[in-house]
Protein backbone atom coordinates (compact mmCIF):
# COMPACT_ATOMS: atom_id res chain seq x y z
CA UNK A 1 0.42 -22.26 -8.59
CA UNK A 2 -1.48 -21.53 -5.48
CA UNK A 3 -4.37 -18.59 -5.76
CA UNK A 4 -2.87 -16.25 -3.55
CA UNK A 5 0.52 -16.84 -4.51
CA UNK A 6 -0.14 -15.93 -8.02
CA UNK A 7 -2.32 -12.89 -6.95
CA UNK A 8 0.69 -11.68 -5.33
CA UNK A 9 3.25 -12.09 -7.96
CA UNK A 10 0.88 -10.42 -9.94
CA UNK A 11 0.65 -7.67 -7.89
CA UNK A 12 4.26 -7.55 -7.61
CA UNK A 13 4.85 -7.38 -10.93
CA UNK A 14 2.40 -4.74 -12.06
CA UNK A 15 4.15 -2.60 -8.79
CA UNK A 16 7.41 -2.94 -10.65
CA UNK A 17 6.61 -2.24 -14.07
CA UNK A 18 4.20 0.26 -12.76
CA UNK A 19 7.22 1.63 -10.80
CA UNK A 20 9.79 2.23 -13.38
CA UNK A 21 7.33 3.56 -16.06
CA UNK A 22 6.32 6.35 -13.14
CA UNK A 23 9.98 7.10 -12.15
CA UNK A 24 11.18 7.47 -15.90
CA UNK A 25 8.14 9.68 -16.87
CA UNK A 26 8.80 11.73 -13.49
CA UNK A 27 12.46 12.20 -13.98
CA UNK A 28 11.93 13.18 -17.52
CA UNK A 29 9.79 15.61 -16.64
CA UNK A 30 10.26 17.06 -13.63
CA UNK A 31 10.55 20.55 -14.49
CA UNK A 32 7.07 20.55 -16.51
CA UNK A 33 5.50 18.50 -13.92
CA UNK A 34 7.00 20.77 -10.70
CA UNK A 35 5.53 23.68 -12.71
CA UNK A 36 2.08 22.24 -13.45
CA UNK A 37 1.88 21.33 -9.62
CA UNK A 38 2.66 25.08 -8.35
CA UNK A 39 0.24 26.28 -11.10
CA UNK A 40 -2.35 23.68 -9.54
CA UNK A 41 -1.12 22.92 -6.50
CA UNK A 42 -3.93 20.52 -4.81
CA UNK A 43 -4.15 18.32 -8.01
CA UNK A 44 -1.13 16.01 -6.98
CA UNK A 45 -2.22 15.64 -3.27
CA UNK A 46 -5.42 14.40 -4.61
CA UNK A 47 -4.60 12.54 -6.94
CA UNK A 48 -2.77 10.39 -4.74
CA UNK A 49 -5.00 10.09 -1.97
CA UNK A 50 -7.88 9.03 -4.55
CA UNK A 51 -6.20 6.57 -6.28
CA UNK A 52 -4.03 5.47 -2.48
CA UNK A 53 -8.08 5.16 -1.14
CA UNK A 54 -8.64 2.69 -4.30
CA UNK A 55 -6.38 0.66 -4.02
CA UNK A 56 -7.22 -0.34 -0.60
CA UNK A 57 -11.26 -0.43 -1.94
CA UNK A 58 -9.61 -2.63 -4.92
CA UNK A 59 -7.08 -4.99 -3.76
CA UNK A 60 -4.02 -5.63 -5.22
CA UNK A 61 -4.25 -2.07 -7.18
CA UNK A 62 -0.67 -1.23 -6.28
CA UNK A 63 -1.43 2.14 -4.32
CA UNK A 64 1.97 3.54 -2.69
CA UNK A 65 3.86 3.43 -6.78
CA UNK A 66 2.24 6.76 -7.40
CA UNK A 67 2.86 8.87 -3.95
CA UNK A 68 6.30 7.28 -4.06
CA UNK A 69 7.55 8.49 -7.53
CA UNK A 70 6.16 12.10 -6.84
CA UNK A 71 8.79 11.90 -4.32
CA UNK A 72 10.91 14.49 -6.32
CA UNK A 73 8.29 16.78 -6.74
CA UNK A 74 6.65 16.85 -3.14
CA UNK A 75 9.41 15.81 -0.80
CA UNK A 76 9.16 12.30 0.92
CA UNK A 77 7.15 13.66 3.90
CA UNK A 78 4.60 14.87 2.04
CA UNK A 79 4.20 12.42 -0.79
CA UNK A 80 3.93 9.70 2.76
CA UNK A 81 1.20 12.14 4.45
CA UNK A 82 -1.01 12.16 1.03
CA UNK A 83 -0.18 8.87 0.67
CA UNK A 84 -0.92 7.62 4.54
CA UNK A 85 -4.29 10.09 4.57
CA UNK A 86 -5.47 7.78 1.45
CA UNK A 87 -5.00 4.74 3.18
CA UNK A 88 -6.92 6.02 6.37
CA UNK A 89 -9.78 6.25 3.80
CA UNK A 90 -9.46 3.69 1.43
CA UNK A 91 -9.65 1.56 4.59
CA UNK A 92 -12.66 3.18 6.32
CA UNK A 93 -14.53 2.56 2.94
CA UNK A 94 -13.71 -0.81 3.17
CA UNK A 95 -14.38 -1.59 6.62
CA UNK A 96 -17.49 0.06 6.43
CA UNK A 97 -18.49 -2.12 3.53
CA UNK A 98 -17.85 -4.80 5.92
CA UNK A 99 -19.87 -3.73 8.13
CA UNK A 100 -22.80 -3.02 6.45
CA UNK A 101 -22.94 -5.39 4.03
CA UNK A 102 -21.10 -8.04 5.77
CA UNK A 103 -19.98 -11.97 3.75
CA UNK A 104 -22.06 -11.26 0.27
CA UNK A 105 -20.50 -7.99 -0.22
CA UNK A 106 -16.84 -8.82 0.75
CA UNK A 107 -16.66 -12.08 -0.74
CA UNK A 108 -16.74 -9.82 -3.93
CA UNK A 109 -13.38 -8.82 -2.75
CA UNK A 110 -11.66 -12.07 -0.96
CA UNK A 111 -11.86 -15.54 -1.46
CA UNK A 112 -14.24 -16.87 1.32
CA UNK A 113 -11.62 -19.70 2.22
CA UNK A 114 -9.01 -16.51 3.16
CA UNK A 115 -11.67 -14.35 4.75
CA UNK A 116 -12.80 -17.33 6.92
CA UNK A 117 -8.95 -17.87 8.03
CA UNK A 118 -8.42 -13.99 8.54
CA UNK A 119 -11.26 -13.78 10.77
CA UNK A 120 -10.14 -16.31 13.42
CA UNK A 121 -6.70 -14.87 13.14
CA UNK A 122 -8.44 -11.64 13.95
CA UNK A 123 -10.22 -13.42 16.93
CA UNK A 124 -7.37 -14.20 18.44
CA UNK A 125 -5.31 -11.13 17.88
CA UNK A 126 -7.94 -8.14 20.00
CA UNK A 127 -5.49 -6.81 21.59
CA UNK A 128 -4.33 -3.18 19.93
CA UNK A 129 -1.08 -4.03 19.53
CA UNK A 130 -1.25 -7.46 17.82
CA UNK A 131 -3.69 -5.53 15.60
CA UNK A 132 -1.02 -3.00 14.75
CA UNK A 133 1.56 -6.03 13.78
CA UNK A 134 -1.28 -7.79 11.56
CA UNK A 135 -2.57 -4.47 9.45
CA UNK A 136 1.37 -3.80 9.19
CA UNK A 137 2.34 -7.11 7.42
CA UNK A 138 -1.12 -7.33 5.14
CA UNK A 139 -1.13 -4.13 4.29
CA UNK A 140 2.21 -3.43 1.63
CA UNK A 141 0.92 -6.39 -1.03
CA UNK A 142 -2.81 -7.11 -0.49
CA UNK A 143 -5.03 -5.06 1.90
CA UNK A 144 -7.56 -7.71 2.42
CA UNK A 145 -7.38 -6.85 6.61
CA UNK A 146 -10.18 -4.08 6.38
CA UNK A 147 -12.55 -5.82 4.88
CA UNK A 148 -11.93 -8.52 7.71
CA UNK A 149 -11.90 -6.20 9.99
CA UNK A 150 -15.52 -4.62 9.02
CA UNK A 151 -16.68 -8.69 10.27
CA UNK A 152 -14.89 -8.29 13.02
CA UNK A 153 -15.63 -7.17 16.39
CA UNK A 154 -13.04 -4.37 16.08
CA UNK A 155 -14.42 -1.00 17.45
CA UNK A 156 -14.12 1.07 13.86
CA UNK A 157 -11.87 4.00 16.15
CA UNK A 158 -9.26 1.28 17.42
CA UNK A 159 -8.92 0.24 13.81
CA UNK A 160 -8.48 3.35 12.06
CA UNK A 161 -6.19 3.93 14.67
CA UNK A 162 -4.12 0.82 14.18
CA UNK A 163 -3.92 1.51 10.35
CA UNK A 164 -2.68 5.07 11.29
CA UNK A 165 0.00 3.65 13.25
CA UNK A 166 0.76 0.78 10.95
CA UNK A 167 1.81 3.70 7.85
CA UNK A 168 4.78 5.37 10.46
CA UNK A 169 6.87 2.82 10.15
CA UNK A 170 6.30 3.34 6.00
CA UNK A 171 8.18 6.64 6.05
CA UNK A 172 11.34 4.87 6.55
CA UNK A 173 10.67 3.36 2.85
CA UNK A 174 10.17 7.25 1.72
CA UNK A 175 12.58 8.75 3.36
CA UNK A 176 15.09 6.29 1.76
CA UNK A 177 13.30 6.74 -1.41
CA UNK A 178 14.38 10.06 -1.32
CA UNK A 179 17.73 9.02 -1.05
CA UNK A 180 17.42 7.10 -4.21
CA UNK A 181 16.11 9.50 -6.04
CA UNK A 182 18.44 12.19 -5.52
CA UNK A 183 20.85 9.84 -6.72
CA UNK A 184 19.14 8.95 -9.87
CA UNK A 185 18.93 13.33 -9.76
CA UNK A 186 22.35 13.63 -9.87
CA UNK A 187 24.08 11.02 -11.68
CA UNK A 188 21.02 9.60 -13.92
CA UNK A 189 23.21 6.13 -13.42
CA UNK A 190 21.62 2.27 -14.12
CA UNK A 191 22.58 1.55 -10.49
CA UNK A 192 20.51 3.94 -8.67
CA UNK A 193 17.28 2.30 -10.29
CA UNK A 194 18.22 -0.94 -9.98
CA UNK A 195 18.70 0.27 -5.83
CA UNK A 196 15.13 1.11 -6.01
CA UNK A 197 13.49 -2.48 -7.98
CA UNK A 198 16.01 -3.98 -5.51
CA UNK A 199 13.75 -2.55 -2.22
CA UNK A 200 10.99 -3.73 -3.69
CA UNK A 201 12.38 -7.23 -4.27
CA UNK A 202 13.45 -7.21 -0.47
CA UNK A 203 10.28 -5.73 0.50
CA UNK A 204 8.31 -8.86 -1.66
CA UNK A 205 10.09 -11.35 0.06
CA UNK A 206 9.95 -9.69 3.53
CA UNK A 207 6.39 -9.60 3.25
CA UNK A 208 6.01 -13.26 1.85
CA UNK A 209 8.18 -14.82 3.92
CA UNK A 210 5.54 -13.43 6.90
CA UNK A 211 3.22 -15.65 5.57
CA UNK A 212 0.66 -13.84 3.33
CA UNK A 213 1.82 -15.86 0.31
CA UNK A 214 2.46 -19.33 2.03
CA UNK A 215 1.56 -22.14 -0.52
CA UNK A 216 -0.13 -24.02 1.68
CA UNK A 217 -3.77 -23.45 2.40
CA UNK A 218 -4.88 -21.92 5.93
């Protein structure tokens, strides 16, 4: 099995089993947890955006499990604007990384066979919009495309804006994980979880099938 294919299905499968053991201890718990969070009520939000900002640092940490199952407790516009403000840093950690320490720092974090083929995709892709389309398929499994970005000659303000613009189109995934949740709320039934690991399948394959998991080598 290819390198990146197996990091992926690794990170897939930690996302899933990472998933369920969040929503059941969530659900279970709501009441205690809702209480704890108006008794504290910045400890969630931070939370999330610390461990969202990690797992962007730390690639493939699966980082949107955790603002996603506080969905019930938040609402899904706010667990997406925690979530979204920890990827804006998580990323600007990483890019600056890049750009400071350049190759012998990030080849910590990617293979130097992907970061070499990332980087002439990059080349070839400055225009804002084709920026927006790359950080936008990279980013949901393995947010290598900041550290690639740091090596880049990406101005640091049209990239934080790109990965800004890349999370909107991520509410959608909320929004409709609110959906599922009030489902699972209301009728505690099998089918609305197996809804919710079947979005994640989709999203998987979505994601693979643009090319981030390709067996062959680029």
């Amino acid at each position: 099995m290819k390198k990146p294919l197996a990091i992926g299905l690794l990170t897939f499968t930690l996302t899933v089993v990472s998933f369920i053991a969040l929503i059941s201890f969530v659900l279970s718990y709501r009441e205690e947890i809702t209480n704890f969070a108006l008794t504290y009520p910045l400890f969630i939000p931070v939370l999330i955006v610390i461990w969202r900002a990690i797992s962007i640092v730390i690639a493939p940490l699966p980082g949107g499990i955790l603002s996603f199952a506080f969905i019930p407790i938040l609402g899904w516009f706010w667990a997406w604007l925690y979530g979204s403000f920890g990827v804006a840093i998580g990323a600007t950690i990483a890019f600056y990384i890049a750009r400071k320490f350049r190759e012998p720092a990030v080849s910590r974090f990617i293979p130097l066979k992907k970061l070499h083929a990332w980087e002439e995709k990059l080349s070839e892709r400055t225009e804002f919009l084709a920026f927006v389309g790359v950080r936008i398929t990279t980013g949901p499994i393995m947010d290598f495309i900041s550290y690639v970005a740091g090596l880049s000659k990406i101005s640091y303000k049209k990239f934080i804006l790109a990965t800004i613009v890349a999370q909107v189109p991520e509410a959608i995934w909320y929004y409709l994980g609110g959906s599922v949740y009030q489902k699972l709320l209301s009728t505690k039934s099998v089918l609305g979880g197996t809804f919710l690991v079947a979005i994640l399948v989709i999203g998987f394959f979505v994601v693979r099938n643009h090319g981030i998991f390709k067996k062959k080598e680029i």
